[in-house]
C-alpha atoms as a PDB file:
ATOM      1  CA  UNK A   1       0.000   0.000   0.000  1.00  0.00           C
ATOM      2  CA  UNK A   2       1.255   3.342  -0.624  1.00  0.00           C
ATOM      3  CA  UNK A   3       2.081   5.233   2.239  1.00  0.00           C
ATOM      4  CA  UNK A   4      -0.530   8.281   3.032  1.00  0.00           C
ATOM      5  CA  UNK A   5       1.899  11.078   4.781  1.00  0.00           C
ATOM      6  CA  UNK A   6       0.676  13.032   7.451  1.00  0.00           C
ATOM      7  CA  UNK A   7      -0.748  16.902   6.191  1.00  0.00           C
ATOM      8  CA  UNK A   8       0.224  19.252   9.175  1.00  0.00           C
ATOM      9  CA  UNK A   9       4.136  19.757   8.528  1.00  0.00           C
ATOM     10  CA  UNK A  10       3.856  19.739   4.818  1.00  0.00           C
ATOM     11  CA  UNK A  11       0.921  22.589   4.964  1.00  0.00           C
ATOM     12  CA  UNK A  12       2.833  24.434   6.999  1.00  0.00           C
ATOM     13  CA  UNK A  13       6.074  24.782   5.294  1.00  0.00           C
ATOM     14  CA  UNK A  14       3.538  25.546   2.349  1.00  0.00           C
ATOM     15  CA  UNK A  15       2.016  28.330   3.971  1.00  0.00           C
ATOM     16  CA  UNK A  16       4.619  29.671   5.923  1.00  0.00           C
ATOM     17  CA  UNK A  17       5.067  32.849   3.996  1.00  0.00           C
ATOM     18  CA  UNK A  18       1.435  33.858   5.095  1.00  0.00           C
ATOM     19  CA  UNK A  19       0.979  32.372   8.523  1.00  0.00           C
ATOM     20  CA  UNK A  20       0.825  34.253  11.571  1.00  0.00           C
ATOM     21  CA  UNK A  21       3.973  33.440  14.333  1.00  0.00           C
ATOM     22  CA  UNK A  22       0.704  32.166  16.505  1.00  0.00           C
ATOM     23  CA  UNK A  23      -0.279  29.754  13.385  1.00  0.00           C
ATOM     24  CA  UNK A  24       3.198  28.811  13.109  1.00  0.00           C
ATOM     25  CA  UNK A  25       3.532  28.082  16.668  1.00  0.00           C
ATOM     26  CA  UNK A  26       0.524  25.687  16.642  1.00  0.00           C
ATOM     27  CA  UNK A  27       0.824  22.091  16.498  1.00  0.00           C
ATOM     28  CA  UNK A  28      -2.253  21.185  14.698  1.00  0.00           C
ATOM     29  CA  UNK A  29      -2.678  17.555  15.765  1.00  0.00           C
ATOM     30  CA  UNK A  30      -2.623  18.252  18.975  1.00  0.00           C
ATOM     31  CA  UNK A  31      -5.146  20.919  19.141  1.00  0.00           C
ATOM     32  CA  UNK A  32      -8.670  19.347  20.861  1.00  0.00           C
ATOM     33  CA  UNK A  33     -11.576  18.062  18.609  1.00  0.00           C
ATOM     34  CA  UNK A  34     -13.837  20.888  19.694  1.00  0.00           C
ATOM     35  CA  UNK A  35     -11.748  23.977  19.261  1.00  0.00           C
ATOM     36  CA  UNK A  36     -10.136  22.142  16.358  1.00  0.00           C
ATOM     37  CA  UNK A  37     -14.131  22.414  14.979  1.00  0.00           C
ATOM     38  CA  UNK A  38     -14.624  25.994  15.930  1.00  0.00           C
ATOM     39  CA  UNK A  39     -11.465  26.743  14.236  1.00  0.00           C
ATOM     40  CA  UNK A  40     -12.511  25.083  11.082  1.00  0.00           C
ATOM     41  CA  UNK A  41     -16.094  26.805  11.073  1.00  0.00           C
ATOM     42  CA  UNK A  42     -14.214  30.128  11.389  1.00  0.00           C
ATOM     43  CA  UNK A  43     -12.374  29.330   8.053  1.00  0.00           C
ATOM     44  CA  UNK A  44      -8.780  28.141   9.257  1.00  0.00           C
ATOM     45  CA  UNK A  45      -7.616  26.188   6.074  1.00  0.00           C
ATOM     46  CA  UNK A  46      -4.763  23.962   8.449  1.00  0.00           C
ATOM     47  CA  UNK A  47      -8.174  23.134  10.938  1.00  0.00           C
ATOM     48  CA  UNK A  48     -10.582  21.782   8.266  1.00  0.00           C
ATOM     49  CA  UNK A  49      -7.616  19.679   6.650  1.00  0.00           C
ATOM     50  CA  UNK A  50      -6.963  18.437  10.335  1.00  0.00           C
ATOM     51  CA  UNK A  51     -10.250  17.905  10.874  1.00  0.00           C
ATOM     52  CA  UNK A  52     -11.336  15.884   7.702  1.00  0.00           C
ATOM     53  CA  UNK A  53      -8.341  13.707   8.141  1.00  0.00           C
ATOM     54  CA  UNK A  54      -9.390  13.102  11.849  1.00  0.00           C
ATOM     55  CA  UNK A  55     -12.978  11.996  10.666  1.00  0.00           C
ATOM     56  CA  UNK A  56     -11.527   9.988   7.766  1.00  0.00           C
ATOM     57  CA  UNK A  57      -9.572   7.520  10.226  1.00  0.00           C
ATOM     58  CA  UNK A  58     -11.787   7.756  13.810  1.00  0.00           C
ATOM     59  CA  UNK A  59      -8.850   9.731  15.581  1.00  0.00           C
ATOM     60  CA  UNK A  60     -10.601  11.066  18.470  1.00  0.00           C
ATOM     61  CA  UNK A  61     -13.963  12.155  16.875  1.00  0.00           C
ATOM     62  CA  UNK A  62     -16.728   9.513  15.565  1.00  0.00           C
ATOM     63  CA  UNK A  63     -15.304   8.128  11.450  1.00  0.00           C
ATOM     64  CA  UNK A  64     -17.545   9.979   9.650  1.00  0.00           C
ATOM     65  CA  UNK A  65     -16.376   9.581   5.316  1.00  0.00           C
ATOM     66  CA  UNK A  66     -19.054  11.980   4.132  1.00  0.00           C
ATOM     67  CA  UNK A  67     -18.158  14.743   6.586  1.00  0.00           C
ATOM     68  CA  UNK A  68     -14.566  14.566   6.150  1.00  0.00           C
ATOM     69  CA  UNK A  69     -15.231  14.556   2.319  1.00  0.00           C
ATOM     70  CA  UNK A  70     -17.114  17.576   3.023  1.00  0.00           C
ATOM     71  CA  UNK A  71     -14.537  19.402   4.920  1.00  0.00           C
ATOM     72  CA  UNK A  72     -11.492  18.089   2.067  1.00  0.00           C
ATOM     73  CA  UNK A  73     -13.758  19.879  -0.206  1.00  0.00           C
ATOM     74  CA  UNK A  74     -13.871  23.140   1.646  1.00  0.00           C
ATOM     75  CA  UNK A  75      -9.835  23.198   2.094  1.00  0.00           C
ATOM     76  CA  UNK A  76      -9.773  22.034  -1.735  1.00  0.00           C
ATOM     77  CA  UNK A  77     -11.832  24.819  -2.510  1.00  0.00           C
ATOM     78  CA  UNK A  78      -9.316  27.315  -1.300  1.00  0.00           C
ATOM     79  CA  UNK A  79      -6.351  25.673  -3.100  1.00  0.00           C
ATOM     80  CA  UNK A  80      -5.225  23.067  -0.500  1.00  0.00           C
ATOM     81  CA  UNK A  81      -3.331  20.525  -2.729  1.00  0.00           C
ATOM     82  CA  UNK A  82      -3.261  18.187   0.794  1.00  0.00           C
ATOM     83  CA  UNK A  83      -7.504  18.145   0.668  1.00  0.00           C
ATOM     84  CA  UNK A  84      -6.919  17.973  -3.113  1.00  0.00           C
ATOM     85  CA  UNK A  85      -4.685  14.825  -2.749  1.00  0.00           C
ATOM     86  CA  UNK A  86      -6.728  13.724   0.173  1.00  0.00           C
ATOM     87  CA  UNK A  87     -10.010  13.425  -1.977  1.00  0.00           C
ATOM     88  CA  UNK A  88      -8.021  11.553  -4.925  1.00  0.00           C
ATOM     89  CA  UNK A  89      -6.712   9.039  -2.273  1.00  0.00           C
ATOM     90  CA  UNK A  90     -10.318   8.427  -1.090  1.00  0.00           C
ATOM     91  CA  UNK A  91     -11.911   7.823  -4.511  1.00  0.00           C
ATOM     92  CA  UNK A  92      -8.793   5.867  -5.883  1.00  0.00           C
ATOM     93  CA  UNK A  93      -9.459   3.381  -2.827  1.00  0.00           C
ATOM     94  CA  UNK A  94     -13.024   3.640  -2.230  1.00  0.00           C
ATOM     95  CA  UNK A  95     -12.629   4.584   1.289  1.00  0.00           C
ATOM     96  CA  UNK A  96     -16.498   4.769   2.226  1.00  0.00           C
ATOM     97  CA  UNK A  97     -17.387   5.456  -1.041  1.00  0.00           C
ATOM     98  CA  UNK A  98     -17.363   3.681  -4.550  1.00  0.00           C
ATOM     99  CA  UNK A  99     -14.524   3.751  -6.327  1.00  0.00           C
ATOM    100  CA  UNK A 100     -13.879   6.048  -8.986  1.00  0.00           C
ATOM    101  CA  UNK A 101     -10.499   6.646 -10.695  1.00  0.00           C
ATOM    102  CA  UNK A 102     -11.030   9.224 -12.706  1.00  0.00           C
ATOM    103  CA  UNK A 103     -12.332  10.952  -9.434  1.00  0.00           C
ATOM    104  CA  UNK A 104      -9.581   9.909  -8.288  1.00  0.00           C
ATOM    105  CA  UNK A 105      -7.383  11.580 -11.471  1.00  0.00           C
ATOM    106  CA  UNK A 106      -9.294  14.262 -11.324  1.00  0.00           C
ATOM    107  CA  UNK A 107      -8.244  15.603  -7.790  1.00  0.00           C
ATOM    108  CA  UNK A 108      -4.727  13.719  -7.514  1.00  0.00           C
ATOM    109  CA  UNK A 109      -4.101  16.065 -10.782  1.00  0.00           C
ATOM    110  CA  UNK A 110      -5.787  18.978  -9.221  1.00  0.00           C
ATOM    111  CA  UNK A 111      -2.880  18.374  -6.510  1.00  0.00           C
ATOM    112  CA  UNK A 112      -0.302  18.164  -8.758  1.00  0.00           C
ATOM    113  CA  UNK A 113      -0.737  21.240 -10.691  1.00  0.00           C
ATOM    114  CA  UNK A 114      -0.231  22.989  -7.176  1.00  0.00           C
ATOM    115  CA  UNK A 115       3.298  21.426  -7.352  1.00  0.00           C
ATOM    116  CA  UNK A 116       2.381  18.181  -5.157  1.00  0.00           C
ATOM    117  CA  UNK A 117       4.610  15.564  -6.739  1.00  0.00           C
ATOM    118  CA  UNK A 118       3.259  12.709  -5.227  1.00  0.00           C
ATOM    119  CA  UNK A 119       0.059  13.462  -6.059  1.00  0.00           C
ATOM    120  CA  UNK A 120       1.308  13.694  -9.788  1.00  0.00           C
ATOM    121  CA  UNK A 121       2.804   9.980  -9.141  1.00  0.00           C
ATOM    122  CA  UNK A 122      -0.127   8.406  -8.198  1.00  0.00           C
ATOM    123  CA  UNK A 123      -2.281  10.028 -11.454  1.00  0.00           C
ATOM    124  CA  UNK A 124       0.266   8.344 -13.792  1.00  0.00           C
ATOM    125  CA  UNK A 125      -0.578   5.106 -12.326  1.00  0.00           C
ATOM    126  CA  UNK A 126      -4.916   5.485 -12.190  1.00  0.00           C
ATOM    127  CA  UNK A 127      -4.725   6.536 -15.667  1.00  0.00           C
ATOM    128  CA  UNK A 128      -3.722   7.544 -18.912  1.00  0.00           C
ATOM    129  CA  UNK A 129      -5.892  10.827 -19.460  1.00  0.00           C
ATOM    130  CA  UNK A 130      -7.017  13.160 -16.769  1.00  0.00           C
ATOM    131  CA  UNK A 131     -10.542  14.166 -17.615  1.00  0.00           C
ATOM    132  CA  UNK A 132     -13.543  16.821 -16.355  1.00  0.00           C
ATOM    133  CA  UNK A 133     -15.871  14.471 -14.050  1.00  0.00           C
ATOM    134  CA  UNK A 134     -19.698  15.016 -14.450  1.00  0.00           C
ATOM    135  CA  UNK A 135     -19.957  15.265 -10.560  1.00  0.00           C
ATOM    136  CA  UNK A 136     -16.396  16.257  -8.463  1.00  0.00           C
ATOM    137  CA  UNK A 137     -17.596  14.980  -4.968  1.00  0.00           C
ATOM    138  CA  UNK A 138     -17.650  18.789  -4.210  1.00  0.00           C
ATOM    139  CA  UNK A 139     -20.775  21.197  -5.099  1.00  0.00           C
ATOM    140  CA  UNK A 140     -18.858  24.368  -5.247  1.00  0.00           C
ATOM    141  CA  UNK A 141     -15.955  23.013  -7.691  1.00  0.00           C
ATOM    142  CA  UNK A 142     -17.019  24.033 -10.913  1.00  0.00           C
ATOM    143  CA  UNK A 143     -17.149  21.762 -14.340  1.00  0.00           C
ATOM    144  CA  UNK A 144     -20.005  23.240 -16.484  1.00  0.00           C
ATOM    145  CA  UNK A 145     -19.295  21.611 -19.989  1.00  0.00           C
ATOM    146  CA  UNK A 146     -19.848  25.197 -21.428  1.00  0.00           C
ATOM    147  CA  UNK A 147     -17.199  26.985 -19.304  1.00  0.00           C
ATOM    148  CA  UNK A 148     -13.772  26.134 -21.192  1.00  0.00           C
ATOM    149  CA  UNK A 149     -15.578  27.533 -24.267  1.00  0.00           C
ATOM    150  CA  UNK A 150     -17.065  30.925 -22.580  1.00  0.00           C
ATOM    151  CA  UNK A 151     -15.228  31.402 -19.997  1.00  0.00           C
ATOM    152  CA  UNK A 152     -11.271  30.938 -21.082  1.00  0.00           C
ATOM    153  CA  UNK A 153      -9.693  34.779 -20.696  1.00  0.00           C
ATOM    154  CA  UNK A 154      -7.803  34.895 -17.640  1.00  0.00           C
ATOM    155  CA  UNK A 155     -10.079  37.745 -16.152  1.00  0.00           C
ATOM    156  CA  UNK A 156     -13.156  35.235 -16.328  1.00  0.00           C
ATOM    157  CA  UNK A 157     -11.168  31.860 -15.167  1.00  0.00           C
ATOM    158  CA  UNK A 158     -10.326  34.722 -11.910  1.00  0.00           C
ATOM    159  CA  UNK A 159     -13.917  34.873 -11.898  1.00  0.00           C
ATOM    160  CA  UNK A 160     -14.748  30.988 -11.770  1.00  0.00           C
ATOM    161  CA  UNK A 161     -12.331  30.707  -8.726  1.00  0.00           C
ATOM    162  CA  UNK A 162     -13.727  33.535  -6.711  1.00  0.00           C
ATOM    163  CA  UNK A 163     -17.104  31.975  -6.785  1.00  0.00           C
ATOM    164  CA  UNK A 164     -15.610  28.600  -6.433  1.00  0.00           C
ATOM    165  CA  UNK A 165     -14.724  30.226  -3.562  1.00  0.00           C
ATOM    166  CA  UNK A 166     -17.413  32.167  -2.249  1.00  0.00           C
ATOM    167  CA  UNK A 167     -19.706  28.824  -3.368  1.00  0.00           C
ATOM    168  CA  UNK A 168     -18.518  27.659   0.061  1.00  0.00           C
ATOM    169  CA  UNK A 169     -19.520  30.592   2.524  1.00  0.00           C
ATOM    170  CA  UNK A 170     -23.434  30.514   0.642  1.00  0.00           C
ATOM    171  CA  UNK A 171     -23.259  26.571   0.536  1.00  0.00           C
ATOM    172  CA  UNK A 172     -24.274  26.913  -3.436  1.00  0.00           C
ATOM    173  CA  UNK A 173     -23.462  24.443  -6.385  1.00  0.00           C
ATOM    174  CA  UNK A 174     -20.973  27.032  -8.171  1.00  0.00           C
ATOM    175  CA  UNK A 175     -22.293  25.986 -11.544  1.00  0.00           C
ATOM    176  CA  UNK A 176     -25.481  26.930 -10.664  1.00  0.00           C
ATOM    177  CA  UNK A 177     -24.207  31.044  -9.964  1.00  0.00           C
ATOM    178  CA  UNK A 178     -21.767  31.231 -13.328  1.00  0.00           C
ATOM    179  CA  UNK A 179     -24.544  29.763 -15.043  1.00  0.00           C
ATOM    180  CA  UNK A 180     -26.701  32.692 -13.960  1.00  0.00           C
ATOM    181  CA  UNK A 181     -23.851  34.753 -14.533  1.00  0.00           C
ATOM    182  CA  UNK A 182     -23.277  33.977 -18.169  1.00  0.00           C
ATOM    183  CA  UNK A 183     -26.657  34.649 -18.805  1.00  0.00           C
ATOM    184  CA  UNK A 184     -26.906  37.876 -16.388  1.00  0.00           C
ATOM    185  CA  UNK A 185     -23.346  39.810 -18.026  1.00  0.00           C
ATOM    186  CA  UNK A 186     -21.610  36.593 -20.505  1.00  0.00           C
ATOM    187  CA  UNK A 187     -19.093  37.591 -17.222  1.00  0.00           C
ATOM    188  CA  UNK A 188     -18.443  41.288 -18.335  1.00  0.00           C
ATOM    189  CA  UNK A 189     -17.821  42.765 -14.725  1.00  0.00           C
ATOM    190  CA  UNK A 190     -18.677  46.147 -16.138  1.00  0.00           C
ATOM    191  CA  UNK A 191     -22.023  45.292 -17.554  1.00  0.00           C
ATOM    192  CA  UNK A 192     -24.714  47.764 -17.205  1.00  0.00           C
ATOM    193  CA  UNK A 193     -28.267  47.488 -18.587  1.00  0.00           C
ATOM    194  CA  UNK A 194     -31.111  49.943 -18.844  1.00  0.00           C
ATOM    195  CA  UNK A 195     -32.417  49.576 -16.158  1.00  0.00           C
ATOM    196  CA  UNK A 196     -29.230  49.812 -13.989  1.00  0.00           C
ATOM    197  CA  UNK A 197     -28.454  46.572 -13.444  1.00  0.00           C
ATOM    198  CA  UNK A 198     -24.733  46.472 -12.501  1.00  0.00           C
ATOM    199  CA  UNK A 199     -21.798  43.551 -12.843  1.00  0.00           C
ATOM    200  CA  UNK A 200     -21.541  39.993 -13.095  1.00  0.00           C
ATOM    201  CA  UNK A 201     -24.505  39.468 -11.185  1.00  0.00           C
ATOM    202  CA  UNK A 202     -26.496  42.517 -12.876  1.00  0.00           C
ATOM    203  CA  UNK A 203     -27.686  43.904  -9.215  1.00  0.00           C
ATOM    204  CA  UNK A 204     -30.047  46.596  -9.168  1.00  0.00           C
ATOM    205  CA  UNK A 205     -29.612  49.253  -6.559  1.00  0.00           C
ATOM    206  CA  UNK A 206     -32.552  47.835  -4.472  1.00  0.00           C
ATOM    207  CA  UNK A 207     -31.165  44.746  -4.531  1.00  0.00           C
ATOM    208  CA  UNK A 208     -27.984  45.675  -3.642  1.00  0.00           C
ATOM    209  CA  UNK A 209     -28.900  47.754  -0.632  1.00  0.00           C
ATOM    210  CA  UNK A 210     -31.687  44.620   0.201  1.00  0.00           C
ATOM    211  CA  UNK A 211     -28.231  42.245   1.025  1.00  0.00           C
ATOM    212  CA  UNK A 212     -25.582  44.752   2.097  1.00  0.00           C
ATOM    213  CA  UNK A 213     -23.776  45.427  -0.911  1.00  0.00           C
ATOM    214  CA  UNK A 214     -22.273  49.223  -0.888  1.00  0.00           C
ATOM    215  CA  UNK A 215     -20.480  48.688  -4.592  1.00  0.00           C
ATOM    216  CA  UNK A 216     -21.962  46.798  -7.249  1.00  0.00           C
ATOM    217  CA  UNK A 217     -18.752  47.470  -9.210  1.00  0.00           C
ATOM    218  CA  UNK A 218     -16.471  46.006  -6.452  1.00  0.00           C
ATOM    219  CA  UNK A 219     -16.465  42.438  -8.271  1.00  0.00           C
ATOM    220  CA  UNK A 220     -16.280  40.214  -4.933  1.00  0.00           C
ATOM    221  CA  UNK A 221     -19.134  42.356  -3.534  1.00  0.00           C
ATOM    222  CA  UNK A 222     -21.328  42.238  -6.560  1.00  0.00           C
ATOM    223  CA  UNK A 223     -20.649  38.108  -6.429  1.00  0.00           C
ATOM    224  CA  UNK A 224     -22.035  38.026  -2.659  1.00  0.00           C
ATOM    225  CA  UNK A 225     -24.782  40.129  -3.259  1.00  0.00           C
ATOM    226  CA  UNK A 226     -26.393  38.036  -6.299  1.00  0.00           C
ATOM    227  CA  UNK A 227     -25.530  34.710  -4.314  1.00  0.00           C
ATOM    228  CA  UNK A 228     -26.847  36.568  -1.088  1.00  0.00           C
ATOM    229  CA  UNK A 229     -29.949  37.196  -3.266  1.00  0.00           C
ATOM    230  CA  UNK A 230     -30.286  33.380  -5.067  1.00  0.00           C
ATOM    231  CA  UNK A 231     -29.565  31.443  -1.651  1.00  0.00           C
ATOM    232  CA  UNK A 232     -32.809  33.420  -0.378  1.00  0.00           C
ATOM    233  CA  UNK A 233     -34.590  32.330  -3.194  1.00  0.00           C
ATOM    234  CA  UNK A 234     -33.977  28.988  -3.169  1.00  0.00           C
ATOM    235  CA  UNK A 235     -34.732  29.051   0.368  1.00  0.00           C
ATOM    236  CA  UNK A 236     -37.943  30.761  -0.408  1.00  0.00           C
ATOM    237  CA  UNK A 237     -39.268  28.784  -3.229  1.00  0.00           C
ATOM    238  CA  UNK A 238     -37.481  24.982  -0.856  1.00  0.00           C
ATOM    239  CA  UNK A 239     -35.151  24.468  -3.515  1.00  0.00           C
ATOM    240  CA  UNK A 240     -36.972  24.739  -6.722  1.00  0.00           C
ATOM    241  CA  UNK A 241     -34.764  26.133  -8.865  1.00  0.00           C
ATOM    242  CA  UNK A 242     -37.279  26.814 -11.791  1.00  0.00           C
ATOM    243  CA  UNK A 243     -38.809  29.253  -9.485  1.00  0.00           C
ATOM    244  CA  UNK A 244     -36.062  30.730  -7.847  1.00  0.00           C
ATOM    245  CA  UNK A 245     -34.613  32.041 -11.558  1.00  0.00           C
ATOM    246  CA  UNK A 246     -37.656  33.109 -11.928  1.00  0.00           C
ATOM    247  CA  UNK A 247     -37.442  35.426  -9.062  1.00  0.00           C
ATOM    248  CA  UNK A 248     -34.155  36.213  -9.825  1.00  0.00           C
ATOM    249  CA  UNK A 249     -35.004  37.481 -13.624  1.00  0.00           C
ATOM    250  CA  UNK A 250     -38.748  39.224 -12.367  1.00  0.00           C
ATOM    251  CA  UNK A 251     -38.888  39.272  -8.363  1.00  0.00           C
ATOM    252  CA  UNK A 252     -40.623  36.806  -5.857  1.00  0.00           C
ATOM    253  CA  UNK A 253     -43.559  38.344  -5.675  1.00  0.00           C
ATOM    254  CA  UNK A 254     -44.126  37.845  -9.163  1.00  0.00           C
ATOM    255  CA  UNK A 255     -43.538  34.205  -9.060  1.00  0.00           C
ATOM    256  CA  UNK A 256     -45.996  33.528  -6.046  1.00  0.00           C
ATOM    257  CA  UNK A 257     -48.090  35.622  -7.750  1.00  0.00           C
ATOM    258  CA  UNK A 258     -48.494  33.296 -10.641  1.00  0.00           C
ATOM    259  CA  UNK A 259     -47.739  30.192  -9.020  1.00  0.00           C
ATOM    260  CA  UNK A 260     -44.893  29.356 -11.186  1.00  0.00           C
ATOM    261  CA  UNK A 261     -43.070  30.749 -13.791  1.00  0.00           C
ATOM    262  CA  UNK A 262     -44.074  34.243 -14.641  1.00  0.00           C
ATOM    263  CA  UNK A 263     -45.569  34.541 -18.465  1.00  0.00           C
ATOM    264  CA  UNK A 264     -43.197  37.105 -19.174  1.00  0.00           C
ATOM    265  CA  UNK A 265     -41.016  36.354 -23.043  1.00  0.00           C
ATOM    266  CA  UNK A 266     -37.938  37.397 -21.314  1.00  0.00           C
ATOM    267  CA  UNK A 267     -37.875  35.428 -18.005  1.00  0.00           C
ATOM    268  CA  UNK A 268     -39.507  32.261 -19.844  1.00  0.00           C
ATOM    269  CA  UNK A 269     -36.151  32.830 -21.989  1.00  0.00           C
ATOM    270  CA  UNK A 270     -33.867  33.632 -19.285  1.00  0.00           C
ATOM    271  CA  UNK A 271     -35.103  30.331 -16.700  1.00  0.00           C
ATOM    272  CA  UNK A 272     -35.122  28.185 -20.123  1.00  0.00           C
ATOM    273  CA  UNK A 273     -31.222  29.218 -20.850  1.00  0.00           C
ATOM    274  CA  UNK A 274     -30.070  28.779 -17.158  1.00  0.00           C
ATOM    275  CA  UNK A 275     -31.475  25.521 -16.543  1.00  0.00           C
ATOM    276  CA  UNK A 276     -30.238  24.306 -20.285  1.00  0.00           C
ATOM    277  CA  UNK A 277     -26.688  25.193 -18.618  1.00  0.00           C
ATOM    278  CA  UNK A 278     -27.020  23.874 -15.129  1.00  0.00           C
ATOM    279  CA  UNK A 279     -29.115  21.034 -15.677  1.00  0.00           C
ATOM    280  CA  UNK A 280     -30.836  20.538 -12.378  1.00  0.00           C
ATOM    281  CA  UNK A 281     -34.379  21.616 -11.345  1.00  0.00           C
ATOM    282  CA  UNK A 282     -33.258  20.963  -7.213  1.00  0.00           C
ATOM    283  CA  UNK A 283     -30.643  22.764  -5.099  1.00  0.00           C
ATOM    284  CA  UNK A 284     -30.205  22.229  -1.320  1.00  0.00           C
ATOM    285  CA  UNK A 285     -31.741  24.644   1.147  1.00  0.00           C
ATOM    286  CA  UNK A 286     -31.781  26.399   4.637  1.00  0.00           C
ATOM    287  CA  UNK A 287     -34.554  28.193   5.942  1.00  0.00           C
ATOM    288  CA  UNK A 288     -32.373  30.258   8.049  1.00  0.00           C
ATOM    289  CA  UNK A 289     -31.551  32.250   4.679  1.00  0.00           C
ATOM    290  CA  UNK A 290     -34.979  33.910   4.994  1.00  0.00           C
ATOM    291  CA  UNK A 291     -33.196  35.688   7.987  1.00  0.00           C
ATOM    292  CA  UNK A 292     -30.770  37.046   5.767  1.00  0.00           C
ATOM    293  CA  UNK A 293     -33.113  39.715   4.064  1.00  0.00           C
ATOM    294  CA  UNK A 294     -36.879  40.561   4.215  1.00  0.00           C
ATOM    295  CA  UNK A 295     -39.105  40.011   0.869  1.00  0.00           C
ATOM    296  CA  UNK A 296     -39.074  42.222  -1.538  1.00  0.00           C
ATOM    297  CA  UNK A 297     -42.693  44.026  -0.574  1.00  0.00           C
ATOM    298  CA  UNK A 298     -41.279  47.452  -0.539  1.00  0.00           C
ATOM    299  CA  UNK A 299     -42.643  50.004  -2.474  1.00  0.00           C
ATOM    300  CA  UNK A 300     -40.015  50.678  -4.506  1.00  0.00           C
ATOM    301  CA  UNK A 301     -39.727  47.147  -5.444  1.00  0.00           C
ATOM    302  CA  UNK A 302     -42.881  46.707  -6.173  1.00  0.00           C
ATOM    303  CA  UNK A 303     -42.827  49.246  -9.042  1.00  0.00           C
ATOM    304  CA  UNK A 304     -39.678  47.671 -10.076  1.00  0.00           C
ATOM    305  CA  UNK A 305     -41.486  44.434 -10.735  1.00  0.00           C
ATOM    306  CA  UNK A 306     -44.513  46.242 -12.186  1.00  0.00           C
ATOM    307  CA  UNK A 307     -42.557  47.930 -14.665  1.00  0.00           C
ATOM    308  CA  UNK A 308     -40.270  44.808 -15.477  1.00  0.00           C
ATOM    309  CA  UNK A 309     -44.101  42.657 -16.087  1.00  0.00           C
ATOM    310  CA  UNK A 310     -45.473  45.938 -18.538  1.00  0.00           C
ATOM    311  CA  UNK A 311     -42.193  46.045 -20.188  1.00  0.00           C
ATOM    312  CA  UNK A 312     -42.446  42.293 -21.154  1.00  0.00           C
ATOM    313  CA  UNK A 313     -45.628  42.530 -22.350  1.00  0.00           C
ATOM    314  CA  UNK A 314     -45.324  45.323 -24.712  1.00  0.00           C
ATOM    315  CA  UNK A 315     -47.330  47.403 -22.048  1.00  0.00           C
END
């Protein structure tokens, strides 16, 4: 069997440039379960690495595969080649889950091209060609078929990773948001339509101010906002994505005011395109998103939408 090295020594000489003297300090491994936990929640990279490896093996906390898959995939998500080579070594072995070897390729090369050598070892001897999985094991990783052929300028593959990123903190599938995103601004950050819809996410100032965003130009903040905005949807509408692009494209109230897609050309088009790209009518949900922002019943709003429904019906 090949040997599986410990992470904690190797992330840290990794890192070192950007760790605190306190991070430095810190042995990892011997930092308790719980604050070990609380670290990870808070977004220590080291912690959820620690972590994942301590529910993949039963050291000191309950073996749990699926949550240490899930907490690989958050550290992978920020560029952790260790959770990247972590997640190749469970699929190549079918630790707790099937096995899958170009899974397996898919991460172990994902490793490598952060300059982990051993990870690029073990991909020469799963297989021959490294290919794009239909499902990486990891929601916010994105593989959209389309994306290599829209998306390949440098300023849009920055854009993949910061919602690849970002994916994580608003627990959505990233493919999912660029989808909207191609459709919203084909990922021109400095797209502006008539009716002042700004950026990537084509925010309008009510909906902007609605989730906390100051800048709709700022790129990062225009990214939270419209995932702010589509994780309250989806949370609105339990998971029905149909609906929640729907009130994306025309408002909420619209959509519960026809009980399903609105009969507007434009959003009929815009829901129709989306889903055609993402290919999934169901995304997870929390409830406690609804806590994140009130409905849009405002007056202002409410003009908005009636203007949007006149508009697309040639009133």
């Amino acid at each position: 069997m090949i040997q599986k090295f410990r992470i904690t020594f190797i992330i840290l000489l990794t890192l070192t440039p950007f760790l605190s003297k306190e991070a430095l300090s810190l042995n990892y491994a011997k930092v308790p379960i719980e604050k070990l936990q609380a670290m990870a929640l808070q977004g220590d990279q080291i912690a959820q690495v620690e972590l994942a490896t301590a529910l993949e093996h039963g050291e000191g906390i309950k073996k749990d595969i699926g949550l240490a898959i899930s907490w690989y995939c958050q550290a992978a998500g920020r560029g952790s080649r260790d959770a990247q080579r972590s997640l190749g070594w469970i699929y190549a072995n079918g630790k707790g889950v099937e096995r899958d070897d170009q899974l397996a390729a898919y991460w172990l090369n994902k490793a490598a091209d952060s300059g982990d050598d051993y990870a690029a070892r073990l991909v020469k001897r799963i297989v021959d060609h490294v290919g794009t999985p239909d499902n990486t094991g990891c929601s916010h990783v994105a593989n959209a078929h389309w994306l290599g052929k829209r998306c390949n300028r440098s300023d849009c593959r920055h854009t993949v990773k910061m919602v690849e990123k970002l994916a994580l903190d608003y627990q959505l599938d990233a493919n999912l948001v660029l989808a909207v995103i191609a459709a919203e601004s084909a990922f021109d950050p400095l797209a502006r339509s008539v009716k002042d819809a700004r950026g990537l996410m084509q925010l309008i100032p009510e909906t902007a101010a609605r989730f906390g965003v100051t800048d709709s130009w700022d790129k990062e903040q225009n990214l939270r906002g419209g995932m702010a905005y589509l994780r309250w949807l989806l949370a609105f509408f339990n998971g029905n994505v149909e609906y929640a692009l729907a009130g994306y494209n025309a408002g909420e109230n619209r959509v519960t005011e026809y009980q399903g897609v609105p009969p507007f050309s434009e959003t009929k088009a815009y829901v129709r395109r989306i889903l055609t790209d993402y290919g999934k009518r169901f995304h997870t949900f929390d409830k406690k998103w609804l806590k994140r922002s009130r409905p849009a019943v405002v007056q202002s709003l409410v003009q908005r939408e009636k203007r949007v429904a006149s508009e697309a019906l040639g009133g």
